[in-house]
PDB file of N, CA and C in Angstrom:
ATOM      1  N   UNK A   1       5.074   6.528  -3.825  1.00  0.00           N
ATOM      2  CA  UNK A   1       6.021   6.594  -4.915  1.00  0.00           C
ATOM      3  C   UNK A   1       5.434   5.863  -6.115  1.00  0.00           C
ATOM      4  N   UNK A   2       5.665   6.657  -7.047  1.00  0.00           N
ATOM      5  CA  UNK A   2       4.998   5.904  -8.506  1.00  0.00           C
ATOM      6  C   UNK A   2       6.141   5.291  -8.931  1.00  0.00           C
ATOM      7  N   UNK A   3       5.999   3.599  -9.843  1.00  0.00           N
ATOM      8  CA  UNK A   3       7.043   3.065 -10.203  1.00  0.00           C
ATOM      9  C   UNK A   3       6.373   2.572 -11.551  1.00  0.00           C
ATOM     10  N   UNK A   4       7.022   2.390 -12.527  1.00  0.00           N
ATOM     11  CA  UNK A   4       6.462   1.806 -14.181  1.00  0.00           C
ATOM     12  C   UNK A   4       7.432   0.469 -13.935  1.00  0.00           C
ATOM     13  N   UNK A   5       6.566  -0.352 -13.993  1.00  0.00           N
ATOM     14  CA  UNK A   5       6.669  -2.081 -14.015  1.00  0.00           C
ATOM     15  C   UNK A   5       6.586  -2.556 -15.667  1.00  0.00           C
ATOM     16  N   UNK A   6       7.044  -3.520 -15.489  1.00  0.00           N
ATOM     17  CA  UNK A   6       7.134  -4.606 -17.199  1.00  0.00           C
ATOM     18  C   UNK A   6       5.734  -4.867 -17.628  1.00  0.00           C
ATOM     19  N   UNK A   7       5.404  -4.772 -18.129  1.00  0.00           N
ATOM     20  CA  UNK A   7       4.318  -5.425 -19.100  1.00  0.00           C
ATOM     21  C   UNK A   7       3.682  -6.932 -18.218  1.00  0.00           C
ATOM     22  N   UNK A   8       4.308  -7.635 -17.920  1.00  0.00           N
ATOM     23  CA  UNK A   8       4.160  -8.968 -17.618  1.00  0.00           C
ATOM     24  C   UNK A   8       3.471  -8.797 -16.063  1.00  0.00           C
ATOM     25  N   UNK A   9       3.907  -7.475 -15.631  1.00  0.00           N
ATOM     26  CA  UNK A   9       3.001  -7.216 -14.122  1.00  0.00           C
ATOM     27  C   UNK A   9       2.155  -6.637 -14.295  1.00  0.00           C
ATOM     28  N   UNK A  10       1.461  -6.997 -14.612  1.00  0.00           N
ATOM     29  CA  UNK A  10       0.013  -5.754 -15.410  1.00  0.00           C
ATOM     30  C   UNK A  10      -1.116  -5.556 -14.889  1.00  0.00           C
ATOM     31  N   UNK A  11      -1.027  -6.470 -13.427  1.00  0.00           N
ATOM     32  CA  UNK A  11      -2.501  -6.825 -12.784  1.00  0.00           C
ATOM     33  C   UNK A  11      -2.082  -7.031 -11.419  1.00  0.00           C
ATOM     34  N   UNK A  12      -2.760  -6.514 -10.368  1.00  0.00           N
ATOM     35  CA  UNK A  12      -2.702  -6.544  -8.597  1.00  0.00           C
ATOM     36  C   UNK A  12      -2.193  -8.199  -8.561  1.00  0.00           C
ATOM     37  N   UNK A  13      -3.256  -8.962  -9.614  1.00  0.00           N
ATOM     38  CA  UNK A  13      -2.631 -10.815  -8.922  1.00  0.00           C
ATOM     39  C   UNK A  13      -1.480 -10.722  -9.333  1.00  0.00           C
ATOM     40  N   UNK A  14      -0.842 -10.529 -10.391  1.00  0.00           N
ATOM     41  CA  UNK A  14       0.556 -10.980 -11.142  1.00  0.00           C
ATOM     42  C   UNK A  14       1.603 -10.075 -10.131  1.00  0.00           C
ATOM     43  N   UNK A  15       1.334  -8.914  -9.347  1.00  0.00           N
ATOM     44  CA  UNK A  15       2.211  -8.298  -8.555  1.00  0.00           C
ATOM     45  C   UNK A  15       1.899  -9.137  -6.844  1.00  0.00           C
ATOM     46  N   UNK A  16       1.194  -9.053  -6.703  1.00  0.00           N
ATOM     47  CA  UNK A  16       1.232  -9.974  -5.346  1.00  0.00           C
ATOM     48  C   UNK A  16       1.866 -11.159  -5.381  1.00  0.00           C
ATOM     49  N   UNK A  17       1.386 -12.225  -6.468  1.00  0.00           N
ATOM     50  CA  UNK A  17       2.371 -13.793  -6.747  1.00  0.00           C
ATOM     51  C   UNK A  17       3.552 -12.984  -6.854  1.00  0.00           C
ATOM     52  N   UNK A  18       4.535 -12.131  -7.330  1.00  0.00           N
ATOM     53  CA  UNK A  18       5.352 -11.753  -7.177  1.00  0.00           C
ATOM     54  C   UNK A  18       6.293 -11.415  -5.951  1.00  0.00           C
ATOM     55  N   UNK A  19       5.254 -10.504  -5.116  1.00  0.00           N
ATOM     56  CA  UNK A  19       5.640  -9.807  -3.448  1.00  0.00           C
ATOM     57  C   UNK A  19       5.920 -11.123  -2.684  1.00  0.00           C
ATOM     58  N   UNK A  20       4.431 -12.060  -2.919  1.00  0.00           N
ATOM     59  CA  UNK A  20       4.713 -13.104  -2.113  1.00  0.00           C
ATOM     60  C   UNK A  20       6.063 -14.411  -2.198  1.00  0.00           C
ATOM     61  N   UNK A  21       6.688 -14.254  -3.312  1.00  0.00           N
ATOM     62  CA  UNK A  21       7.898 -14.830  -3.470  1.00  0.00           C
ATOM     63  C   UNK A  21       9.071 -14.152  -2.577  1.00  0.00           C
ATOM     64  N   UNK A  22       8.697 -13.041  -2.684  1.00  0.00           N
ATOM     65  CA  UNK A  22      10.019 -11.996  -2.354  1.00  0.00           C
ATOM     66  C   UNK A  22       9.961 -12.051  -0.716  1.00  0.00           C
ATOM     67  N   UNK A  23       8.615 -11.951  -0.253  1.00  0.00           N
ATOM     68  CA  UNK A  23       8.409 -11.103   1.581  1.00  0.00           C
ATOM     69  C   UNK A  23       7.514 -12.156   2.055  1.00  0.00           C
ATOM     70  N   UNK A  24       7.584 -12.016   3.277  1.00  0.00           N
ATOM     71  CA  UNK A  24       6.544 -12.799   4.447  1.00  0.00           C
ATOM     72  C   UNK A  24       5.816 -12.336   4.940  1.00  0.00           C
ATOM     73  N   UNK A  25       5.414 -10.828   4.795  1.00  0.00           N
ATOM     74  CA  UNK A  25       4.611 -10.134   4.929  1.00  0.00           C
ATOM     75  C   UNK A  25       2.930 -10.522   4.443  1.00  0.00           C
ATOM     76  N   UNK A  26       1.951 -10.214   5.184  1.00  0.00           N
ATOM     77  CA  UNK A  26       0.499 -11.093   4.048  1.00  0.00           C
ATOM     78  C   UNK A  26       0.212  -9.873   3.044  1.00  0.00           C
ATOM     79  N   UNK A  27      -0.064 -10.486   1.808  1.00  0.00           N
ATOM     80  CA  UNK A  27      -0.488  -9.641   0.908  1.00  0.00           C
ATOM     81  C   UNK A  27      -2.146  -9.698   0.376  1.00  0.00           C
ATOM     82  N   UNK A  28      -2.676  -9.221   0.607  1.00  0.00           N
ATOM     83  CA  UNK A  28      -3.759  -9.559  -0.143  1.00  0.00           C
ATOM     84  C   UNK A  28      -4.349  -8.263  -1.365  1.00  0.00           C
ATOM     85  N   UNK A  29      -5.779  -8.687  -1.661  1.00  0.00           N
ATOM     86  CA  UNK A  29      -5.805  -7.388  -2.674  1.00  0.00           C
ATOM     87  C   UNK A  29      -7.310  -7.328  -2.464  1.00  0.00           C
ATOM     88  N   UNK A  30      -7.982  -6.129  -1.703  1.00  0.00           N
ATOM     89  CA  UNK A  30      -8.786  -5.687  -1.343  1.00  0.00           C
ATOM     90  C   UNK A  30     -10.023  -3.816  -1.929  1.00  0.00           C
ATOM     91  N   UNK A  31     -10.863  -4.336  -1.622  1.00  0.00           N
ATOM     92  CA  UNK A  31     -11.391  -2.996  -1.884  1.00  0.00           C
ATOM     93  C   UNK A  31     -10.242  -1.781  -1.362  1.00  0.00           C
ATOM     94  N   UNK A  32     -10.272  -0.313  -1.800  1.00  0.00           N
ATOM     95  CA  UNK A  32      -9.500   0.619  -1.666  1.00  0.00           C
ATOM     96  C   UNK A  32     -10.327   1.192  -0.598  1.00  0.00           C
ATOM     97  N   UNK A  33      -9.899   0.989   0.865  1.00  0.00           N
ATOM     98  CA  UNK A  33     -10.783   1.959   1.958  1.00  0.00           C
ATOM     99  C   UNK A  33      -9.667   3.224   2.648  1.00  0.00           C
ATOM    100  N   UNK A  34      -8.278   2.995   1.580  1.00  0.00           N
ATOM    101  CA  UNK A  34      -7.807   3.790   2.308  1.00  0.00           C
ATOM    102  C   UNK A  34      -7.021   5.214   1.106  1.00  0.00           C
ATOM    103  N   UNK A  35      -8.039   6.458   1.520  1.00  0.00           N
ATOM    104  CA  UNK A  35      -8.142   7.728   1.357  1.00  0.00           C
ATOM    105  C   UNK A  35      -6.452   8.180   0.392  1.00  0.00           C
ATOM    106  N   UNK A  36      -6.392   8.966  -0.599  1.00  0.00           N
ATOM    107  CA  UNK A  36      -5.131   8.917  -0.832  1.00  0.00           C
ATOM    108  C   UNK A  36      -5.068  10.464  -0.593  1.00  0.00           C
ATOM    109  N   UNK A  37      -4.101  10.932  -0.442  1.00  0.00           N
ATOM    110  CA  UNK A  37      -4.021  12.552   0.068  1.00  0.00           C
ATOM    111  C   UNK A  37      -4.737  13.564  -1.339  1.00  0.00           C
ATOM    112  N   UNK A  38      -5.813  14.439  -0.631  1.00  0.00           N
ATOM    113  CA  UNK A  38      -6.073  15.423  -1.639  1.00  0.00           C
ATOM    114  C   UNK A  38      -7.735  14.585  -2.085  1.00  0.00           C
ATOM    115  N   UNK A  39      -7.805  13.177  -1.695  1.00  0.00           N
ATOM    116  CA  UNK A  39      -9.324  12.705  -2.110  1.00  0.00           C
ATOM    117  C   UNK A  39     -10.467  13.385  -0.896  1.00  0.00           C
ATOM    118  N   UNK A  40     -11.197  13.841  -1.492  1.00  0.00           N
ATOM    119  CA  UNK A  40     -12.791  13.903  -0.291  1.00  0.00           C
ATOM    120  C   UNK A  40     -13.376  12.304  -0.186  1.00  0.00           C
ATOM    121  N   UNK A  41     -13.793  12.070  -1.127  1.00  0.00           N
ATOM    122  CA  UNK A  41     -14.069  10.778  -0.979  1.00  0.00           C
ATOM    123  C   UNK A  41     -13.653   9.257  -1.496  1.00  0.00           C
ATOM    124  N   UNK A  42     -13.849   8.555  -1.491  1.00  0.00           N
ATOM    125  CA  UNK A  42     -13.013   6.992  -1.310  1.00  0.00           C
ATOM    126  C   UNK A  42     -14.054   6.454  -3.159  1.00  0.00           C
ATOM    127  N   UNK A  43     -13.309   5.665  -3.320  1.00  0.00           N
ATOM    128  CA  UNK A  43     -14.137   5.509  -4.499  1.00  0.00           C
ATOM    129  C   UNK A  43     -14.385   3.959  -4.510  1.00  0.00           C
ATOM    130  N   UNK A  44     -15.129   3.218  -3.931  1.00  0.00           N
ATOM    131  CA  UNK A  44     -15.282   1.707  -3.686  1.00  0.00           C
ATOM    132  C   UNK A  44     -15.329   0.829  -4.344  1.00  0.00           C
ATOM    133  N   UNK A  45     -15.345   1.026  -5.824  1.00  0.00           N
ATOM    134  CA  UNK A  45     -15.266   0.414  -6.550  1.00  0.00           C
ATOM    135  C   UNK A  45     -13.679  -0.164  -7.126  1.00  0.00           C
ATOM    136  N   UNK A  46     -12.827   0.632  -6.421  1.00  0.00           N
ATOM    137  CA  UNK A  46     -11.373   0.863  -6.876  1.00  0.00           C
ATOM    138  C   UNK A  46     -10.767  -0.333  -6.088  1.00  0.00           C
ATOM    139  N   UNK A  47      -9.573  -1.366  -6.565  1.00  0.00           N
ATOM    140  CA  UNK A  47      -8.791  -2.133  -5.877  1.00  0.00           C
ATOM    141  C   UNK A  47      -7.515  -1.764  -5.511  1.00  0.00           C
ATOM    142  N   UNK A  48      -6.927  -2.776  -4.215  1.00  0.00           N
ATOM    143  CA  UNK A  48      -5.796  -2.079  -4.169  1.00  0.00           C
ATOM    144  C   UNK A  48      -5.133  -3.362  -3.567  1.00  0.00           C
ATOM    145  N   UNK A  49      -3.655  -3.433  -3.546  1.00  0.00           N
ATOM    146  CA  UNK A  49      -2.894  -4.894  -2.803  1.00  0.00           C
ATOM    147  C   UNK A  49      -2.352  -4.006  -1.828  1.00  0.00           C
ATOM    148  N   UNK A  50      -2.988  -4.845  -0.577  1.00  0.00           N
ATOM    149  CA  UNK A  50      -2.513  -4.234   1.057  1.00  0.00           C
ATOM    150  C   UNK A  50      -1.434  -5.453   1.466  1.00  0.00           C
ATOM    151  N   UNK A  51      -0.349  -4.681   1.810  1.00  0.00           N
ATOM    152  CA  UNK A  51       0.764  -5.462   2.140  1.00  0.00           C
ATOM    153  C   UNK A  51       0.801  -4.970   3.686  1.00  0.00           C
ATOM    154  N   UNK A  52       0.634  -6.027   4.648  1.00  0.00           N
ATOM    155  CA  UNK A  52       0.277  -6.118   5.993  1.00  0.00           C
ATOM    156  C   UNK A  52       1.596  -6.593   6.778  1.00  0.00           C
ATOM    157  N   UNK A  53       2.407  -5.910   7.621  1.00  0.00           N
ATOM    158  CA  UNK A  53       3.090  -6.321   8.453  1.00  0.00           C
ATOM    159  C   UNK A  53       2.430  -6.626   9.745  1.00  0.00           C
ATOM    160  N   UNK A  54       1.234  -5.543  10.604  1.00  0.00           N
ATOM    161  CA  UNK A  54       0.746  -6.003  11.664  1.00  0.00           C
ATOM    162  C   UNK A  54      -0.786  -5.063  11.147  1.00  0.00           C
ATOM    163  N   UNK A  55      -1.455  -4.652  11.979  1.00  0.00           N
ATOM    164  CA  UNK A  55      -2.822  -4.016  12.060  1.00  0.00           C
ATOM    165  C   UNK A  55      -2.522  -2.360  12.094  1.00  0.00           C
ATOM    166  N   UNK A  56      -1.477  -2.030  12.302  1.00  0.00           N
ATOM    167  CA  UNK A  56      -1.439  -0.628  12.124  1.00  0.00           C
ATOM    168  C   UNK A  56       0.148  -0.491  11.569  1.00  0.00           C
ATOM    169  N   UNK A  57       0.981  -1.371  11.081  1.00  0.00           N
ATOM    170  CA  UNK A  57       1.665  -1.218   9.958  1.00  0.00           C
ATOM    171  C   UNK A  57       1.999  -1.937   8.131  1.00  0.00           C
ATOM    172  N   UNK A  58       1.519  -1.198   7.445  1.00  0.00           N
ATOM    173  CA  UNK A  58       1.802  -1.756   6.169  1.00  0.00           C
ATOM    174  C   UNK A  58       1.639  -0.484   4.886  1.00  0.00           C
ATOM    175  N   UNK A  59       1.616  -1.115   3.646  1.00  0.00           N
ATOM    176  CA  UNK A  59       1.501  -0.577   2.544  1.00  0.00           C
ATOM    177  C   UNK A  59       0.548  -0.922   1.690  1.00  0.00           C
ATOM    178  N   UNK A  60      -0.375   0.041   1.171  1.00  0.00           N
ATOM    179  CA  UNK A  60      -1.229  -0.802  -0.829  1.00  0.00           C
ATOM    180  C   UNK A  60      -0.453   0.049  -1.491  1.00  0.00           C
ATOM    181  N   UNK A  61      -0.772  -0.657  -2.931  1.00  0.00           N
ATOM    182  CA  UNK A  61      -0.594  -0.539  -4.195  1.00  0.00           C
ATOM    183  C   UNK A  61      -1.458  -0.528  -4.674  1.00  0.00           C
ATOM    184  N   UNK A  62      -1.551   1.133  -5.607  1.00  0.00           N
ATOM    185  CA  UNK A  62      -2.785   1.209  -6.678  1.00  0.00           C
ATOM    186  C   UNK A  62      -2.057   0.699  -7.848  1.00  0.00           C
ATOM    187  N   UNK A  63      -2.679   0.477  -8.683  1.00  0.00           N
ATOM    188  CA  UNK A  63      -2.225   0.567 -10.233  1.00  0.00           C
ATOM    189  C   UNK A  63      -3.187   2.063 -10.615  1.00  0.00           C
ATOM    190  N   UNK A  64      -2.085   2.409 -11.223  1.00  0.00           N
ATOM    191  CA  UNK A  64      -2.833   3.899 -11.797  1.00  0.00           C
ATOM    192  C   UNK A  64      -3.069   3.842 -13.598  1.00  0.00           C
ATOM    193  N   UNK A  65      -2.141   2.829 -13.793  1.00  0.00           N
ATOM    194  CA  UNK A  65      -2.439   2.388 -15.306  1.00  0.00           C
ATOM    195  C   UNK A  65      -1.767   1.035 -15.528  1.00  0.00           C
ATOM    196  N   UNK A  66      -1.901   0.437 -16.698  1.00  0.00           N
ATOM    197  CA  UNK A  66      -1.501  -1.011 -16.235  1.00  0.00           C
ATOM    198  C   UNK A  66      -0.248  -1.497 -16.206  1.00  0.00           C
ATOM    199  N   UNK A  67       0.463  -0.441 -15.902  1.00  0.00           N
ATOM    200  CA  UNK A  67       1.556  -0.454 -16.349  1.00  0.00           C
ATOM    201  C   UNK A  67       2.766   0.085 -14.727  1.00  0.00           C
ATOM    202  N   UNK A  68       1.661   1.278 -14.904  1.00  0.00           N
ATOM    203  CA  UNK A  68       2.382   1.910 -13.579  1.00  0.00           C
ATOM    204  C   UNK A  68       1.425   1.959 -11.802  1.00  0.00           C
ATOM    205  N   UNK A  69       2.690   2.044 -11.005  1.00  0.00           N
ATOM    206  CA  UNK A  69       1.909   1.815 -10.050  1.00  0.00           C
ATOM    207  C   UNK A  69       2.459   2.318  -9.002  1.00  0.00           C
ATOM    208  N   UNK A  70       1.476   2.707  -7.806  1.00  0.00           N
ATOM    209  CA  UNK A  70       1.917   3.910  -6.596  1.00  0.00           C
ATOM    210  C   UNK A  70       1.951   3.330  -5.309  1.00  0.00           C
ATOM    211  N   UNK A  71       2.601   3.542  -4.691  1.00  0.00           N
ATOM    212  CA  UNK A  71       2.857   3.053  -3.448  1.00  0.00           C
ATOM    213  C   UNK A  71       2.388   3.676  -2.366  1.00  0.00           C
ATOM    214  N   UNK A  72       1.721   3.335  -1.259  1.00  0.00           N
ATOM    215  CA  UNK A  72       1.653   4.310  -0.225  1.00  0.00           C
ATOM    216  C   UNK A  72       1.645   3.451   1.529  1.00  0.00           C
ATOM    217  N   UNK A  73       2.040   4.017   2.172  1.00  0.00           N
ATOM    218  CA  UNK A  73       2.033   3.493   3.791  1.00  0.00           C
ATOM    219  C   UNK A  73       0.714   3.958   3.800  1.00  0.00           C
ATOM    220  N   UNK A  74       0.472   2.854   4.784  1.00  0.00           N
ATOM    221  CA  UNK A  74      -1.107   2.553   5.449  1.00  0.00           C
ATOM    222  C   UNK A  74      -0.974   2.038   6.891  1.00  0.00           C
ATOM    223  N   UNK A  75      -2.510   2.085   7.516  1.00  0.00           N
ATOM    224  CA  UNK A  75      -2.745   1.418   8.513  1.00  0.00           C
ATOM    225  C   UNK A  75      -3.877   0.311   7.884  1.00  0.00           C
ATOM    226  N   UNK A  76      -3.195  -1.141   7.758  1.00  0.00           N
ATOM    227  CA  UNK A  76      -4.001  -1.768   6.829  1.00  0.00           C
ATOM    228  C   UNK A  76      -5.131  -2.254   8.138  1.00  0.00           C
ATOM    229  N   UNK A  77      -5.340  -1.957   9.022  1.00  0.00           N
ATOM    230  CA  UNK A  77      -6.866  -3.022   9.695  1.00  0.00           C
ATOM    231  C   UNK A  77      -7.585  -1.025   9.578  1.00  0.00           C
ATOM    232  N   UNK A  78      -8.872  -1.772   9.488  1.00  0.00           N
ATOM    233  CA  UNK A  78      -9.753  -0.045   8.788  1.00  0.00           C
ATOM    234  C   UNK A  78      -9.901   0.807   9.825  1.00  0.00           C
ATOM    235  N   UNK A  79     -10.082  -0.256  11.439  1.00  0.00           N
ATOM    236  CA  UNK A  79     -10.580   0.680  12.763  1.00  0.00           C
ATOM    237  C   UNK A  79      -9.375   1.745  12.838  1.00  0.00           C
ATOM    238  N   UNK A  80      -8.393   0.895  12.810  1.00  0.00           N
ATOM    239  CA  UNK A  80      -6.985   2.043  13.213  1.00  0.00           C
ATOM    240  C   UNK A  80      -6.569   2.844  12.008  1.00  0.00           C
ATOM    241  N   UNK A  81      -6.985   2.789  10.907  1.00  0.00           N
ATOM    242  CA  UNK A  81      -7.102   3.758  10.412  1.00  0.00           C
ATOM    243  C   UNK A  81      -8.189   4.570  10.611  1.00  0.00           C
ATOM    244  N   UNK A  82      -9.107   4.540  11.087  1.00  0.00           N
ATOM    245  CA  UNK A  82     -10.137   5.661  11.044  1.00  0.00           C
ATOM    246  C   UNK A  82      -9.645   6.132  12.651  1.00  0.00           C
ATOM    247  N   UNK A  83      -9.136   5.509  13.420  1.00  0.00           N
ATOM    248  CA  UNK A  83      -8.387   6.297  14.656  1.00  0.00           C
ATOM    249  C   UNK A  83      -7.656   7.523  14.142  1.00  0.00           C
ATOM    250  N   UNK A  84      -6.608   7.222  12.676  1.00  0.00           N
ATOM    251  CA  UNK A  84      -5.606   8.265  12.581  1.00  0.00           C
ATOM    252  C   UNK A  84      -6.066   8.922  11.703  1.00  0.00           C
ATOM    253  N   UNK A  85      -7.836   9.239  11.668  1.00  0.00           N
ATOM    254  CA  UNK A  85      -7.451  10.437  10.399  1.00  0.00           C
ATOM    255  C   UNK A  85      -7.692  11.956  11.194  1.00  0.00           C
ATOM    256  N   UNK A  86      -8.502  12.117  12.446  1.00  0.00           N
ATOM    257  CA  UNK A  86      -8.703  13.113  12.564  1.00  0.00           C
ATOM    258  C   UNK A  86      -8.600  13.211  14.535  1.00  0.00           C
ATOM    259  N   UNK A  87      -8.205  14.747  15.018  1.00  0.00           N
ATOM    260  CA  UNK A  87      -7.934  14.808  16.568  1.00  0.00           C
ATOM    261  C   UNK A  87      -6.481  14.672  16.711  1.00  0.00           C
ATOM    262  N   UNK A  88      -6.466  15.450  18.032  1.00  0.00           N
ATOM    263  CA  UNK A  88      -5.366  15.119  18.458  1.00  0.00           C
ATOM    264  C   UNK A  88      -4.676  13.422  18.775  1.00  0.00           C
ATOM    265  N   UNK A  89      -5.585  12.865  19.260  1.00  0.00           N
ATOM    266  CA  UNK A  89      -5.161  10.581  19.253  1.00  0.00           C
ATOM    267  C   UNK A  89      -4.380  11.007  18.420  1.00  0.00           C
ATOM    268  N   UNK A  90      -5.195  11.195  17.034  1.00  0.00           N
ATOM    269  CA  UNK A  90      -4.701  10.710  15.384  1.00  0.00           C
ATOM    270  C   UNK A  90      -3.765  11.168  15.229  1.00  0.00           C
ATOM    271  N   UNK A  91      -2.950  12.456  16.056  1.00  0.00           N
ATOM    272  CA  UNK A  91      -1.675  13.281  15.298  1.00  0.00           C
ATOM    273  C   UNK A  91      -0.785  12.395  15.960  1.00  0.00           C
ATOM    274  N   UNK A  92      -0.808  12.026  17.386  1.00  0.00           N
ATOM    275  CA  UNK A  92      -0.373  11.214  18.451  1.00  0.00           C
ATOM    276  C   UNK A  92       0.077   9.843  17.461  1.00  0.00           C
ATOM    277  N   UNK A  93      -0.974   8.986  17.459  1.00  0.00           N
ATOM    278  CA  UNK A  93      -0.839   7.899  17.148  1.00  0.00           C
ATOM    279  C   UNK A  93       0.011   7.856  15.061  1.00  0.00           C
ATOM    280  N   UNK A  94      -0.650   8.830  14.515  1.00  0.00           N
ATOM    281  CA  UNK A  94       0.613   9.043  13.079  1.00  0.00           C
ATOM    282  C   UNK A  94       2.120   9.128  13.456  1.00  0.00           C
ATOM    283  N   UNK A  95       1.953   9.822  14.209  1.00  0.00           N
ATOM    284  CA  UNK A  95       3.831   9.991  14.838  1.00  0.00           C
ATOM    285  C   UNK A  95       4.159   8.859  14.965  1.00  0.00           C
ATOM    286  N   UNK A  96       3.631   8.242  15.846  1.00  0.00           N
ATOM    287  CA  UNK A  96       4.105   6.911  16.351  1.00  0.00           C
ATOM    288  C   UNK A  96       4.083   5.589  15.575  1.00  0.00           C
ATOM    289  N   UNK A  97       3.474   5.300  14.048  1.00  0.00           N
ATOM    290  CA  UNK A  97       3.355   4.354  13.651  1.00  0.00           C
ATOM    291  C   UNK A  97       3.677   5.106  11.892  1.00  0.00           C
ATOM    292  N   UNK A  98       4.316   6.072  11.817  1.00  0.00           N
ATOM    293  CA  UNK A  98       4.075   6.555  10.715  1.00  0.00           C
ATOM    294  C   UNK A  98       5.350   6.203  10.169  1.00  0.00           C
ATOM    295  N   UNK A  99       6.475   6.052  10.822  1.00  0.00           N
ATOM    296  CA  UNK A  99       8.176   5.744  10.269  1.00  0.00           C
ATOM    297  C   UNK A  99       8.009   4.392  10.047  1.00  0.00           C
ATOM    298  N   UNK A 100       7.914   3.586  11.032  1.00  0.00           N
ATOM    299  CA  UNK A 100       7.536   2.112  10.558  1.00  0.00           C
ATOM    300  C   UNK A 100       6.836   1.869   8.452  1.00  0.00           C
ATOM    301  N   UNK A 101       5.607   2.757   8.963  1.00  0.00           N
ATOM    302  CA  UNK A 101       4.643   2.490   7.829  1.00  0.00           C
ATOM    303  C   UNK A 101       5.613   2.804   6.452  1.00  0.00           C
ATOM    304  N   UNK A 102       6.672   3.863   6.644  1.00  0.00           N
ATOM    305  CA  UNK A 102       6.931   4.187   5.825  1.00  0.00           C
ATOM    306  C   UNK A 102       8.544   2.940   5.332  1.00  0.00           C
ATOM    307  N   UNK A 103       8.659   2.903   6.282  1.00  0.00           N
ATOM    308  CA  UNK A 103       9.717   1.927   5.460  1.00  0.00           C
ATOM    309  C   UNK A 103       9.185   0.603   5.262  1.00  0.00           C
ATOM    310  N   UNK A 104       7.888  -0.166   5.684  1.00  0.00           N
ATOM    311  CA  UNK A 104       7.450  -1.147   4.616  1.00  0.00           C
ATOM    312  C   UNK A 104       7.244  -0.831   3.313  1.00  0.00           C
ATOM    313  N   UNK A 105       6.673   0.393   2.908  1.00  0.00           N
ATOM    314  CA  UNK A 105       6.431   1.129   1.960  1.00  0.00           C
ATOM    315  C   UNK A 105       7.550   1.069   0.983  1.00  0.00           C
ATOM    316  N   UNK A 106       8.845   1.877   1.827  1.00  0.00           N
ATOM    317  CA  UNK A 106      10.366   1.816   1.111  1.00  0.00           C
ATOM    318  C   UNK A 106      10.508   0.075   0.364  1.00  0.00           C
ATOM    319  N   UNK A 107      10.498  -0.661   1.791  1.00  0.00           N
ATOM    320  CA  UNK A 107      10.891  -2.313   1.379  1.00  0.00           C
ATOM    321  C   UNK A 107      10.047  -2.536  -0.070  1.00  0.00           C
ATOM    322  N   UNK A 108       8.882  -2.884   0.003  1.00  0.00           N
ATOM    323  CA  UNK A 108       7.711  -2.956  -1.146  1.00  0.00           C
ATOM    324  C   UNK A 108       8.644  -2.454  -2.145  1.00  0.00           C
ATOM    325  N   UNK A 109       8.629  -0.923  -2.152  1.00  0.00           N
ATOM    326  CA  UNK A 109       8.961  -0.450  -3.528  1.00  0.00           C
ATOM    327  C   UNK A 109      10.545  -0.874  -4.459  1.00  0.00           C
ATOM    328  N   UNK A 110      11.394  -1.500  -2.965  1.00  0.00           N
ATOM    329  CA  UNK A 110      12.599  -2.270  -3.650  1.00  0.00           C
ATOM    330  C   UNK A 110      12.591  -3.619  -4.066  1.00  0.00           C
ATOM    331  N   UNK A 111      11.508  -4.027  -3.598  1.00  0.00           N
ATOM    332  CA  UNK A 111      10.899  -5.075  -4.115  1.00  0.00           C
ATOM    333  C   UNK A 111      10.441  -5.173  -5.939  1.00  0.00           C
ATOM    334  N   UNK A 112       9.877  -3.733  -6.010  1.00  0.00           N
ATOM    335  CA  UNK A 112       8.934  -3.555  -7.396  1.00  0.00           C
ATOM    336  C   UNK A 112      10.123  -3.276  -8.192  1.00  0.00           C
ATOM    337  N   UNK A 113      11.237  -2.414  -7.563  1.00  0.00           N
ATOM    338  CA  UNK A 113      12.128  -2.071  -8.397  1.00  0.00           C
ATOM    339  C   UNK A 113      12.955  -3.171  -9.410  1.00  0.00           C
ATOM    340  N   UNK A 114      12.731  -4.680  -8.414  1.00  0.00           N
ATOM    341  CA  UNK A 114      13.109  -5.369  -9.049  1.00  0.00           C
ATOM    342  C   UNK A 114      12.621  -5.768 -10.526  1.00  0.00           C
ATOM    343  N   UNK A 115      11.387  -5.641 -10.624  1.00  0.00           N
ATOM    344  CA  UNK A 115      10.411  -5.637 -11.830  1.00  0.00           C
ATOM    345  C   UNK A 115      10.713  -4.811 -12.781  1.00  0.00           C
ATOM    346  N   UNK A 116      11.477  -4.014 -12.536  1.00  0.00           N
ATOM    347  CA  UNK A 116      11.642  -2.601 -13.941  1.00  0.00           C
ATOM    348  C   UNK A 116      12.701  -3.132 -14.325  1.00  0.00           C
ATOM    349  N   UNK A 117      14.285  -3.638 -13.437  1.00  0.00           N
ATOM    350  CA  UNK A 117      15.279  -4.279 -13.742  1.00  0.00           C
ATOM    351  C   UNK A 117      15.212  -5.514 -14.284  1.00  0.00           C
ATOM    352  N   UNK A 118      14.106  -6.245 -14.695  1.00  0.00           N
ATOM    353  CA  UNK A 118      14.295  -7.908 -15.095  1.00  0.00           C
ATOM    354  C   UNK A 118      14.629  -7.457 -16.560  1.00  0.00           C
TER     355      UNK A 118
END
């Protein structure tokens, strides 16, 4: 989900010191290793804040401009994501960790929502 944030969140640190007030979740802000739908390849140079509930549930945040920013469920540890991208495991194991992923995702983004409302 894309969300347009205040001016004053303009940067992965200024939104994480933020998350981390709000959740207990670990946040950190890491290279982008995880694929967004429709990419062939990963672009490594790109950052992203991985919001970690366990090893195969959480969410990053791109900033797509400095202003606005996208949300997506992940498997934030890299092995278990490269378990779920391809095979039958991977369709197996998406089912099974994919509702979770998605409502940290939800939480996060009511989190950000707070940022458009200040």
């Amino acid at each position: 989900m894309k969300l347009k944030l205040l001016p004053p969140y303009d940067s992965l640190g200024k939104i994480e010191r933020f998350l981390k007030t709000r959740t207990n979740l670990q946040c950190s802000i890491q290279l982008d290793q995880w694929p967004d739908e429709g990419e062939l390849m990963l672009n490594t140079a790109k950052q992203c804040l991985v919001i970690k509930k366990n090893g195969w549930i959480g969410a990053k945040i791109v900033l797509k401009t400095p202003t606005i920013v996208d949300v997506k469920p992940i498997a934030p540890n890299t092995f278990v994501n490269t378990l779920t991208q391809k095979g039958i495991f991977a369709f197996f194991v998406r089912s099974v960790i994919s509702g979770p992923q998605y409502r940290v995702a939800h939480q996060i983004e009511n989190y950000l929502v707070e940022i458009q409302n200040q």
